[in-house]
PDB file of N, CA and C in Angstrom:
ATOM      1  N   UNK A   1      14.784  13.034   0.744  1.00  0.00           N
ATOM      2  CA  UNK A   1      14.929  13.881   1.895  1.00  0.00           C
ATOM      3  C   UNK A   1      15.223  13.000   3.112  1.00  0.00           C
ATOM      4  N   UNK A   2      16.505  12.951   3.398  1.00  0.00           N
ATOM      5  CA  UNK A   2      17.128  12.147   4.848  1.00  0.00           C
ATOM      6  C   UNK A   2      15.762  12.317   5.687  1.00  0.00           C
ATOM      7  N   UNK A   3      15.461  13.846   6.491  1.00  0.00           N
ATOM      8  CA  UNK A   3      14.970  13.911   7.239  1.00  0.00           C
ATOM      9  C   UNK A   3      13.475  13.105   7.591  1.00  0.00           C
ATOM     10  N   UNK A   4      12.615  12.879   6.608  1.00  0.00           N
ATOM     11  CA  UNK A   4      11.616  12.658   6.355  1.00  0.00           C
ATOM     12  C   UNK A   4      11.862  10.607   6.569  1.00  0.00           C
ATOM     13  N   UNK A   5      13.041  10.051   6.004  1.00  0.00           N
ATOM     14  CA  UNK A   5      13.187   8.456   6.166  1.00  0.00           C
ATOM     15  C   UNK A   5      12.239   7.975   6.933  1.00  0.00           C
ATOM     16  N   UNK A   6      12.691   8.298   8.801  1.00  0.00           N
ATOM     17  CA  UNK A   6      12.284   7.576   9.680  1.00  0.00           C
ATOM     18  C   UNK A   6      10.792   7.261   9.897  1.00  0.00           C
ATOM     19  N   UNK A   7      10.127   8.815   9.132  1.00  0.00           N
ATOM     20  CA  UNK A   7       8.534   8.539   9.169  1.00  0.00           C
ATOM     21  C   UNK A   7       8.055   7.642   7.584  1.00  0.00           C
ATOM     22  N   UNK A   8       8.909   7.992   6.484  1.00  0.00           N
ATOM     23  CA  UNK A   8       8.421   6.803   5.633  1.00  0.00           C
ATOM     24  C   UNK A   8       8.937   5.558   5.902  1.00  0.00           C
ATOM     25  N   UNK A   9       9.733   5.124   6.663  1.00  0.00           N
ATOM     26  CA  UNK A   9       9.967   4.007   6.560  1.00  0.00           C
ATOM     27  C   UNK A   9       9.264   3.016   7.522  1.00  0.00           C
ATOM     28  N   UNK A  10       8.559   3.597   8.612  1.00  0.00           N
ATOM     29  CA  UNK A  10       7.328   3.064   9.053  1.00  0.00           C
ATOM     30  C   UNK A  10       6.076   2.506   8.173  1.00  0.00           C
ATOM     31  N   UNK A  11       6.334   2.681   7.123  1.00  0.00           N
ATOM     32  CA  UNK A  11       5.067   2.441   5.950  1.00  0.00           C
ATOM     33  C   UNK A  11       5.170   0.970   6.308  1.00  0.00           C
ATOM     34  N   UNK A  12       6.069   0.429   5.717  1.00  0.00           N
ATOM     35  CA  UNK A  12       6.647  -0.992   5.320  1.00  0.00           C
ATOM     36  C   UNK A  12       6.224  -1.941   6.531  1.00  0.00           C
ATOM     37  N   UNK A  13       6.225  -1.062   8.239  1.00  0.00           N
ATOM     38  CA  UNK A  13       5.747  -2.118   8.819  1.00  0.00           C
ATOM     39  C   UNK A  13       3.890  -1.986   9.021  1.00  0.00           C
ATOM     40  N   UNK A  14       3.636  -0.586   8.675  1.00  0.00           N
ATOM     41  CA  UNK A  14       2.089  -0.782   8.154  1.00  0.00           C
ATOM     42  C   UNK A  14       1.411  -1.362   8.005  1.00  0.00           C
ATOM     43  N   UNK A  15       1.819  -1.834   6.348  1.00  0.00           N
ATOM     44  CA  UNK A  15       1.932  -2.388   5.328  1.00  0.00           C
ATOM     45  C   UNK A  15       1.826  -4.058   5.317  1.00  0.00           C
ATOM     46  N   UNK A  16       2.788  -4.649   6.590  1.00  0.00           N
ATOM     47  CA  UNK A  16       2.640  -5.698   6.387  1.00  0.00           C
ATOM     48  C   UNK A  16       1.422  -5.998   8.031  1.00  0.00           C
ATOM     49  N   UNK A  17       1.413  -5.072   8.959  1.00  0.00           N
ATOM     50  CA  UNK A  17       0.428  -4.912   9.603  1.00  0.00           C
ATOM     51  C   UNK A  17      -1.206  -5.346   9.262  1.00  0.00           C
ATOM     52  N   UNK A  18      -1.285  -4.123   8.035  1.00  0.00           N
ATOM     53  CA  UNK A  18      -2.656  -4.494   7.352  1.00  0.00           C
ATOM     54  C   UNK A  18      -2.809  -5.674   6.491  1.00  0.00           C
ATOM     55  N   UNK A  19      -1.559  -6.572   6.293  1.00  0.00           N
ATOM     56  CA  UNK A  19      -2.181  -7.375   5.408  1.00  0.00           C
ATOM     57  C   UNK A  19      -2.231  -8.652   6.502  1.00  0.00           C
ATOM     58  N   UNK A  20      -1.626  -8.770   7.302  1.00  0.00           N
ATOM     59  CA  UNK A  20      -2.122  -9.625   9.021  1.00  0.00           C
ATOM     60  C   UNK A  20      -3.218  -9.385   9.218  1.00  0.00           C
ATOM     61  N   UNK A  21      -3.974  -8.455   9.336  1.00  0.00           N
ATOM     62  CA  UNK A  21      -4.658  -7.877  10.186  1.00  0.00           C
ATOM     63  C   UNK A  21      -5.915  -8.396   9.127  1.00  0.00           C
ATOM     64  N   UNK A  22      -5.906  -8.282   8.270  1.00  0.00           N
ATOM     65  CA  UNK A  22      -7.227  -8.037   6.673  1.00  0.00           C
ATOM     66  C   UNK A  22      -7.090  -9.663   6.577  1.00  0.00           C
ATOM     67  N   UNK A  23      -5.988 -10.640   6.689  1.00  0.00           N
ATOM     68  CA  UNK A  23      -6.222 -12.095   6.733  1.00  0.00           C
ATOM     69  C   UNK A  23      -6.974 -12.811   7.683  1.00  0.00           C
ATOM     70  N   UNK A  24      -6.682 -11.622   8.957  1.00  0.00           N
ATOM     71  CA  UNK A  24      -7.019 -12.505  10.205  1.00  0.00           C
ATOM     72  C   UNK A  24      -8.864 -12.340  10.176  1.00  0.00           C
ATOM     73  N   UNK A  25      -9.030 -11.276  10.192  1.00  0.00           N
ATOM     74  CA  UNK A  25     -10.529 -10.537   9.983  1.00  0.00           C
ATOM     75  C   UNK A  25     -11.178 -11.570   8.746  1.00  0.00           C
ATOM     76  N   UNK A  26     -10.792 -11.974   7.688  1.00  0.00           N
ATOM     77  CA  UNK A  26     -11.287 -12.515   6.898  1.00  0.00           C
ATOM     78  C   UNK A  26     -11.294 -14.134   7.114  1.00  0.00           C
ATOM     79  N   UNK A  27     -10.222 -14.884   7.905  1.00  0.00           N
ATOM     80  CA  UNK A  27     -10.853 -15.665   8.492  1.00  0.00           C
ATOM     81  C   UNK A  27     -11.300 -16.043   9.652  1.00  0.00           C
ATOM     82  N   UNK A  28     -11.679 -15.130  10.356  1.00  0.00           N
ATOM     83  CA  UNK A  28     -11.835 -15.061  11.622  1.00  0.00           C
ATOM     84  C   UNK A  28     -13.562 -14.696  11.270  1.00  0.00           C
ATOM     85  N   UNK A  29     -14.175 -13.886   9.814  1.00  0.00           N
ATOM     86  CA  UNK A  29     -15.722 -14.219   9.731  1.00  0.00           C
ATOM     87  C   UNK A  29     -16.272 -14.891   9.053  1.00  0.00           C
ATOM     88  N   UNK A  30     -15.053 -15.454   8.210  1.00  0.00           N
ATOM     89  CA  UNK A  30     -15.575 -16.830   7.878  1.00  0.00           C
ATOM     90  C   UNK A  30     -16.916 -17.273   8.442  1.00  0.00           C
ATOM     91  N   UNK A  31     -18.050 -18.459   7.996  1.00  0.00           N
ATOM     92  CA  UNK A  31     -18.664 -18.770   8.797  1.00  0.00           C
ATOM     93  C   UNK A  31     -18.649 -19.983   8.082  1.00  0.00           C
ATOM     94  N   UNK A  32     -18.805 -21.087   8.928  1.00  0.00           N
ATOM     95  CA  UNK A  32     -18.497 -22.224   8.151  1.00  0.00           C
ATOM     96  C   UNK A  32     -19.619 -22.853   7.663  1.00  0.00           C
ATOM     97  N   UNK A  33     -20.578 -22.513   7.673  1.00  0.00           N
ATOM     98  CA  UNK A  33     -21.868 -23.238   6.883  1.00  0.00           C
ATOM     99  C   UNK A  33     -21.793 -22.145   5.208  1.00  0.00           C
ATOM    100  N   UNK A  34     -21.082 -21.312   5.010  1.00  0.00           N
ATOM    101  CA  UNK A  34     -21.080 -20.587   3.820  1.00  0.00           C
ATOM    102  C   UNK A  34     -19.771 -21.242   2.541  1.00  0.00           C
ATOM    103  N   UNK A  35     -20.356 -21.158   1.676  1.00  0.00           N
ATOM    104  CA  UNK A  35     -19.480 -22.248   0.669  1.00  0.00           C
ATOM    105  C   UNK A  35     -18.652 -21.470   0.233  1.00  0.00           C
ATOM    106  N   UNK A  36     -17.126 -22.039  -0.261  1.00  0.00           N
ATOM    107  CA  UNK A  36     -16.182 -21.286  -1.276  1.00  0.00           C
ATOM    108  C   UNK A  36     -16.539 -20.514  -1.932  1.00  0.00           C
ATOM    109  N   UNK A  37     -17.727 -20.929  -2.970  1.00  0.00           N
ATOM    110  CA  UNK A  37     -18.321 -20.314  -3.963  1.00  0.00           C
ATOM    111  C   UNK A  37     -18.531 -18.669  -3.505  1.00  0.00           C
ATOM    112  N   UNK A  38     -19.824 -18.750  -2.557  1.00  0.00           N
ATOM    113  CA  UNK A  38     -20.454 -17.680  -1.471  1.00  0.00           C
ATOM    114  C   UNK A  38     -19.137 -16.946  -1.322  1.00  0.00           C
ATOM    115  N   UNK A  39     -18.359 -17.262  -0.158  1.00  0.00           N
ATOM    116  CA  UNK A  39     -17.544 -16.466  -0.047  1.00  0.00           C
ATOM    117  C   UNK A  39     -16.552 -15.542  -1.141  1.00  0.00           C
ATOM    118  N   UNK A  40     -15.978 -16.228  -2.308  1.00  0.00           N
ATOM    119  CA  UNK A  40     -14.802 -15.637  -3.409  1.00  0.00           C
ATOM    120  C   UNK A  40     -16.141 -14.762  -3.912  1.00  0.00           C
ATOM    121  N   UNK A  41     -17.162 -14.819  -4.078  1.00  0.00           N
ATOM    122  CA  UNK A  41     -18.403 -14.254  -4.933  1.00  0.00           C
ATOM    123  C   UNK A  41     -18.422 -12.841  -4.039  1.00  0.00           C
ATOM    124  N   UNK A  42     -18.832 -13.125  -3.388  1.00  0.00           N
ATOM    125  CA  UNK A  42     -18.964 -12.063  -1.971  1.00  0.00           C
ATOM    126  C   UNK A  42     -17.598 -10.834  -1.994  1.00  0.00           C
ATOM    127  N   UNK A  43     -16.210 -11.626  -1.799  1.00  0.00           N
ATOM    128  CA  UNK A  43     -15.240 -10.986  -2.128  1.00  0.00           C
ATOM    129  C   UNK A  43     -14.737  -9.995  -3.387  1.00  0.00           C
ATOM    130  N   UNK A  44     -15.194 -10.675  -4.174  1.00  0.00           N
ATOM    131  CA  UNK A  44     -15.232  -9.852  -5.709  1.00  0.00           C
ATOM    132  C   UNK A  44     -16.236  -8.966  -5.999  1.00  0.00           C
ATOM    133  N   UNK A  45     -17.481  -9.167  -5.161  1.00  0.00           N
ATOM    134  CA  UNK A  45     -18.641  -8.143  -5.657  1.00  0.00           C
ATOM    135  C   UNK A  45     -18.166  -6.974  -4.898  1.00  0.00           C
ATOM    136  N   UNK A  46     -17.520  -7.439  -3.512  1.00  0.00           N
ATOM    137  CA  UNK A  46     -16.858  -6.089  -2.590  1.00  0.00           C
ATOM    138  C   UNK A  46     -15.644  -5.446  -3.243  1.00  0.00           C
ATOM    139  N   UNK A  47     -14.932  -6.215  -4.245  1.00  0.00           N
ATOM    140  CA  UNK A  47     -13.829  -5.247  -4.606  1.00  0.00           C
ATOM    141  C   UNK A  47     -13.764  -4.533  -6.154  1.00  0.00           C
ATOM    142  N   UNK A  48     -14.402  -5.792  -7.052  1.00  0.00           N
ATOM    143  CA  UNK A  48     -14.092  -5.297  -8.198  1.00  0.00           C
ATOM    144  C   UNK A  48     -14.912  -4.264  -8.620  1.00  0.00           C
ATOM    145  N   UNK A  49     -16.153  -4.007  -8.410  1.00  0.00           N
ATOM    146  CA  UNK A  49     -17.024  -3.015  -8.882  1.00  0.00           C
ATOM    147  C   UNK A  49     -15.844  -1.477  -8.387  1.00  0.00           C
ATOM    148  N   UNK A  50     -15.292  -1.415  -7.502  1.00  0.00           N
ATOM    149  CA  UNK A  50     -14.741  -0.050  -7.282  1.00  0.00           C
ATOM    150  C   UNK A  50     -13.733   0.019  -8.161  1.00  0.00           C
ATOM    151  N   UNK A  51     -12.814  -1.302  -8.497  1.00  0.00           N
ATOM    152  CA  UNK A  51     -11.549  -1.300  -9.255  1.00  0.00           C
ATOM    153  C   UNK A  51     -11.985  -0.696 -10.575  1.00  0.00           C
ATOM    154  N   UNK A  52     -12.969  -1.245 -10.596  1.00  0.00           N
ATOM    155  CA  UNK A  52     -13.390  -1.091 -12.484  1.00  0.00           C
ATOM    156  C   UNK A  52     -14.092   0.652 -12.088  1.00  0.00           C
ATOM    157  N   UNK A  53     -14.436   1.206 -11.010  1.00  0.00           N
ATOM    158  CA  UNK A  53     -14.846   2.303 -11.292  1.00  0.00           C
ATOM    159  C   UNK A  53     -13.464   3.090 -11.755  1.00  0.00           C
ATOM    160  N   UNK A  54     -12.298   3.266 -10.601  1.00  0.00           N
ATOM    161  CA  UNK A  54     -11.651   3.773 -10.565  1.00  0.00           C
ATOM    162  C   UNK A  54     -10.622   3.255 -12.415  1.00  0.00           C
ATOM    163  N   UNK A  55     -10.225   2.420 -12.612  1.00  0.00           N
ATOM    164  CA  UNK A  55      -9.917   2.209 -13.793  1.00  0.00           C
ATOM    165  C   UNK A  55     -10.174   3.158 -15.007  1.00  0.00           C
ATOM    166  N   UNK A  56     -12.203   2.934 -14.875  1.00  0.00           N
ATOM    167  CA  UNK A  56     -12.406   4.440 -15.712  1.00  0.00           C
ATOM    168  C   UNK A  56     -12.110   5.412 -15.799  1.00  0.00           C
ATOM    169  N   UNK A  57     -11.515   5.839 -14.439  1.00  0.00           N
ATOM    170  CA  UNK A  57     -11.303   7.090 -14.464  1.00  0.00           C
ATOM    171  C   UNK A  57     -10.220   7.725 -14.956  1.00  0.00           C
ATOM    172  N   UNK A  58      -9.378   6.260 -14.340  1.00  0.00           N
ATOM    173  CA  UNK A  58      -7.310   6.284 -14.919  1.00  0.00           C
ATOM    174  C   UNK A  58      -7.791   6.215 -16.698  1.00  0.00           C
ATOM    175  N   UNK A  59      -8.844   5.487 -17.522  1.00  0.00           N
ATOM    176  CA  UNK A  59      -8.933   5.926 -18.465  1.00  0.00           C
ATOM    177  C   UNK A  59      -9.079   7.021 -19.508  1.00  0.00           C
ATOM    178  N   UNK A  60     -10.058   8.143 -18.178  1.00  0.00           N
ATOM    179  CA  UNK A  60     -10.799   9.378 -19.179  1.00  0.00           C
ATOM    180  C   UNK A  60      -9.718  10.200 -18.943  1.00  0.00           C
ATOM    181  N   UNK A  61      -9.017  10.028 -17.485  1.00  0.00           N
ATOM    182  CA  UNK A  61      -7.502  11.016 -17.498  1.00  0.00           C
ATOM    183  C   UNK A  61      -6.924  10.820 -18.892  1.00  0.00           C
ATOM    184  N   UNK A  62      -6.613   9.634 -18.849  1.00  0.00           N
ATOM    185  CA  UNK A  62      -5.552   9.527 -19.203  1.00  0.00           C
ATOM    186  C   UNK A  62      -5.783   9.694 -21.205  1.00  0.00           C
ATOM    187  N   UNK A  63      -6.971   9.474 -21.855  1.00  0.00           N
ATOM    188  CA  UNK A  63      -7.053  10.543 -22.480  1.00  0.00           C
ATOM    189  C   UNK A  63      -7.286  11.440 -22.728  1.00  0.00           C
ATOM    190  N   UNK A  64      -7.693  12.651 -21.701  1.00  0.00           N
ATOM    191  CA  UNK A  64      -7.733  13.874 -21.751  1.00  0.00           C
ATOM    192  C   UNK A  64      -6.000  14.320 -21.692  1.00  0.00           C
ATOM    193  N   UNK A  65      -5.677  13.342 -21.155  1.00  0.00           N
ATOM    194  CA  UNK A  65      -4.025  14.334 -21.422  1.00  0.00           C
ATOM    195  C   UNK A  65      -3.136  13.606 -22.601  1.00  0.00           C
ATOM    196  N   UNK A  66      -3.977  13.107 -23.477  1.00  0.00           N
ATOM    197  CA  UNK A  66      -3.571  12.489 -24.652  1.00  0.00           C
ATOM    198  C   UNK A  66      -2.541  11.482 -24.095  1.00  0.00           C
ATOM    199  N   UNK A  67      -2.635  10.390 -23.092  1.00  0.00           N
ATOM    200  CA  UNK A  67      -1.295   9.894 -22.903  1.00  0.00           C
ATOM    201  C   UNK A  67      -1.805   8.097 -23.632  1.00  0.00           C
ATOM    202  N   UNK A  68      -0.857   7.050 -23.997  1.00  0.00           N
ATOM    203  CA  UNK A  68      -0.767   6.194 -24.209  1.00  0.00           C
ATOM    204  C   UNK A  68      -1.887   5.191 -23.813  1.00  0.00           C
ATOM    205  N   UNK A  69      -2.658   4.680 -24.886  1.00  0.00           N
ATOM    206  CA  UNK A  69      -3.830   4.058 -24.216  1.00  0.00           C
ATOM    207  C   UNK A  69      -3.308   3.021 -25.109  1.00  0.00           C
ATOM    208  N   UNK A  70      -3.731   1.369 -23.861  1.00  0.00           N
ATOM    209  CA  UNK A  70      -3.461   0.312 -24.647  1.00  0.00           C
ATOM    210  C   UNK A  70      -4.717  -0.697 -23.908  1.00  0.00           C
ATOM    211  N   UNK A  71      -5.447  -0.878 -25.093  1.00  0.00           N
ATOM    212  CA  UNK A  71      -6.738  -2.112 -24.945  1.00  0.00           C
ATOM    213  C   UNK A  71      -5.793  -3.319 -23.942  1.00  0.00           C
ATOM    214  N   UNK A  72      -5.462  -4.260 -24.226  1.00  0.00           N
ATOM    215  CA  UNK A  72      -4.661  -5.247 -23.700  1.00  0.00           C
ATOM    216  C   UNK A  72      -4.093  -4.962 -21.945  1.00  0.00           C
ATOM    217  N   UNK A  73      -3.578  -3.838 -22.045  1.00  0.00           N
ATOM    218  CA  UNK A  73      -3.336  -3.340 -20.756  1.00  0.00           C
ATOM    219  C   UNK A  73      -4.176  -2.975 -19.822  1.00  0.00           C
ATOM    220  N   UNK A  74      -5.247  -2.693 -20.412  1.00  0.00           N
ATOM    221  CA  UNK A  74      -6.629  -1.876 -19.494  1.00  0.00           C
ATOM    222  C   UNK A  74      -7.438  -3.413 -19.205  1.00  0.00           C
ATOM    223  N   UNK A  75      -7.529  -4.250 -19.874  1.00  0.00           N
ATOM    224  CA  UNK A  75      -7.869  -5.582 -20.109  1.00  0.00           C
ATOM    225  C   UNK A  75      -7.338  -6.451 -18.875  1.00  0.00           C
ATOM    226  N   UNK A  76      -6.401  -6.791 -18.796  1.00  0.00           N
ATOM    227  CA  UNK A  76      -5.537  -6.974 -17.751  1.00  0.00           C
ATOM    228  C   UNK A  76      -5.300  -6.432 -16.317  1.00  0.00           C
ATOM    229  N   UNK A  77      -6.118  -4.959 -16.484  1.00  0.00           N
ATOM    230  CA  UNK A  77      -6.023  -4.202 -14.843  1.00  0.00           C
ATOM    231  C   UNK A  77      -7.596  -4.895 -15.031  1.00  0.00           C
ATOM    232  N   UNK A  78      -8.154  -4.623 -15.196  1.00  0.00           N
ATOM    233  CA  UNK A  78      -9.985  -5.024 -15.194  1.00  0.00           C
ATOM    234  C   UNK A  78      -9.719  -6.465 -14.330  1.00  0.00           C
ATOM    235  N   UNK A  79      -8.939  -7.232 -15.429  1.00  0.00           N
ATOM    236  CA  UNK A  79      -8.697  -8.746 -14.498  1.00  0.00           C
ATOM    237  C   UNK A  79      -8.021  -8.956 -13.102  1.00  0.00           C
ATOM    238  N   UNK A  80      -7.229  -7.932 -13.158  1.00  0.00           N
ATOM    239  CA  UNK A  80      -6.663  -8.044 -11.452  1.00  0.00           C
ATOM    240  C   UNK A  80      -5.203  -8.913 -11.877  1.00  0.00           C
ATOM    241  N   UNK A  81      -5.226  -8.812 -13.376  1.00  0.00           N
ATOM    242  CA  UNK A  81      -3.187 -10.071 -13.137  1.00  0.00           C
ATOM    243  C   UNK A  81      -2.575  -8.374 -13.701  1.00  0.00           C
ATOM    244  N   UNK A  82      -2.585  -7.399 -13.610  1.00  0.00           N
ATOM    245  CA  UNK A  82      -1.719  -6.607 -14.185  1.00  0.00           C
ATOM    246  C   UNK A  82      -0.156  -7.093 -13.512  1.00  0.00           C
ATOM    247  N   UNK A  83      -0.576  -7.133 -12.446  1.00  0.00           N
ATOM    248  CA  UNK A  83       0.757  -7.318 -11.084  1.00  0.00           C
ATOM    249  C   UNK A  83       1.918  -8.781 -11.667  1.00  0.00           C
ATOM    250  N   UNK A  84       1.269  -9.441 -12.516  1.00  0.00           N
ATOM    251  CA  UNK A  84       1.951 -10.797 -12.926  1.00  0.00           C
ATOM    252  C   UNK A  84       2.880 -10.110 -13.798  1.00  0.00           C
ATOM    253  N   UNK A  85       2.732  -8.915 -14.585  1.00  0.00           N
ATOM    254  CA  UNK A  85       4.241  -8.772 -15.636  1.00  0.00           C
ATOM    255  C   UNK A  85       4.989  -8.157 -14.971  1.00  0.00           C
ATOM    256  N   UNK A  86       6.341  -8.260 -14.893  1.00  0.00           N
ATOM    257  CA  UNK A  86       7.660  -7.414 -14.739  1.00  0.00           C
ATOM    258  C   UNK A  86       7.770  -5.802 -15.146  1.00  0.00           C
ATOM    259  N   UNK A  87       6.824  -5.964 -16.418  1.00  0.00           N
ATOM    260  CA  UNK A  87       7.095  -4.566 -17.129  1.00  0.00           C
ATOM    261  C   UNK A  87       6.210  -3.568 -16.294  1.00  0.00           C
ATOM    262  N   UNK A  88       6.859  -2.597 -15.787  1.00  0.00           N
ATOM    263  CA  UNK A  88       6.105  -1.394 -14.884  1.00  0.00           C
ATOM    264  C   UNK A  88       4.866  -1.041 -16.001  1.00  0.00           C
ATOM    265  N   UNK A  89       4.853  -0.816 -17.108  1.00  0.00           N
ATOM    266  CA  UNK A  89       4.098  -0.690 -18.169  1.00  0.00           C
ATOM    267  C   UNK A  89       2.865  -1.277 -17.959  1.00  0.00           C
ATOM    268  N   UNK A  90       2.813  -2.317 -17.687  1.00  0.00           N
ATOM    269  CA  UNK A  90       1.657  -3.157 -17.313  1.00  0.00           C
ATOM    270  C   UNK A  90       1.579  -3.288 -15.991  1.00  0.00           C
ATOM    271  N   UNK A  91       2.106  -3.227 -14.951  1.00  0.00           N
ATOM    272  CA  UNK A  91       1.915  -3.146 -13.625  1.00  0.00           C
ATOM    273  C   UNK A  91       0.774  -1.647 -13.438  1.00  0.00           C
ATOM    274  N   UNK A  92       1.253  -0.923 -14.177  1.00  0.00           N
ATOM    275  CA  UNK A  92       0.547   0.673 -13.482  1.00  0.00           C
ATOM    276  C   UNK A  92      -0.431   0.871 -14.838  1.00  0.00           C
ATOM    277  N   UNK A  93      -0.641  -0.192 -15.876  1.00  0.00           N
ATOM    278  CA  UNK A  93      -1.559   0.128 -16.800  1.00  0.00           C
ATOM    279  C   UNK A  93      -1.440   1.328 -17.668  1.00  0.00           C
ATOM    280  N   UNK A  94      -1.588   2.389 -17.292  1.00  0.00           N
ATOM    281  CA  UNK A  94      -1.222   3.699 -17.879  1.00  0.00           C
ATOM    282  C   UNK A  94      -0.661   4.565 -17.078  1.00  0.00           C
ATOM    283  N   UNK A  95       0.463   5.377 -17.878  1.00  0.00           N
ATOM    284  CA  UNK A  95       1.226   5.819 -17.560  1.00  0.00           C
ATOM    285  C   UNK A  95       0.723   7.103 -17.018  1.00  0.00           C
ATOM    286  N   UNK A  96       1.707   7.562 -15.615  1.00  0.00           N
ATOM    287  CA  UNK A  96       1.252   9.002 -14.839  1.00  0.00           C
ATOM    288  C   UNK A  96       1.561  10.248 -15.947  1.00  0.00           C
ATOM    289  N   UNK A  97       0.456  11.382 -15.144  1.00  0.00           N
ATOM    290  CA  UNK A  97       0.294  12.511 -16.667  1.00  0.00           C
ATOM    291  C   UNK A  97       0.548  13.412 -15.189  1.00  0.00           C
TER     292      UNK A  97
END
């Protein structure tokens, strides 16, 4: 839809908005008496517990609508490299129903 462009295409500078913005914030609370360790630990307890919730869920969908379930693939979103293959297949884990 032509009409609609000019407001999606504002996404893109969003987009790279929030990821300025989420670098700067993250080292900007840094604190420097807190170790690498501390911090990546800290980071992962804040993200992955939701990833892996939501994952489940792309799981129970996705066999309730009988669609394509692959161990290896679900394996791989859990880890956070889905994004490393080319194949959309593995980028989006399971396929939309």
């Amino acid at each position: 839809m032509p009409e609609t462009y000019p407001l999606v295409s504002m996404g893109q500078a969003g987009v790279t908005f929030f990821f300025l913005l989420s670098g700067f914030v993250l080292a900007w609370s840094m604190n420097p008496s807190t170790s690498k360790r501390q911090f990546y630990w800290r980071r992962f307890a804040r993200i992955w517990p939701l990833h892996a919730l939501t994952a489940l869920a792309a799981v129970v969908l996705s066999l309730s609508a009988q669609g394509d379930q692959s161990v290896p693939r679900l394996l791989a979103s859990l880890l956070l490299v889905q994004g490393r293959f080319a194949d959309p297949h593995w980028v989006y884990t399971f396929p939309r129903v």
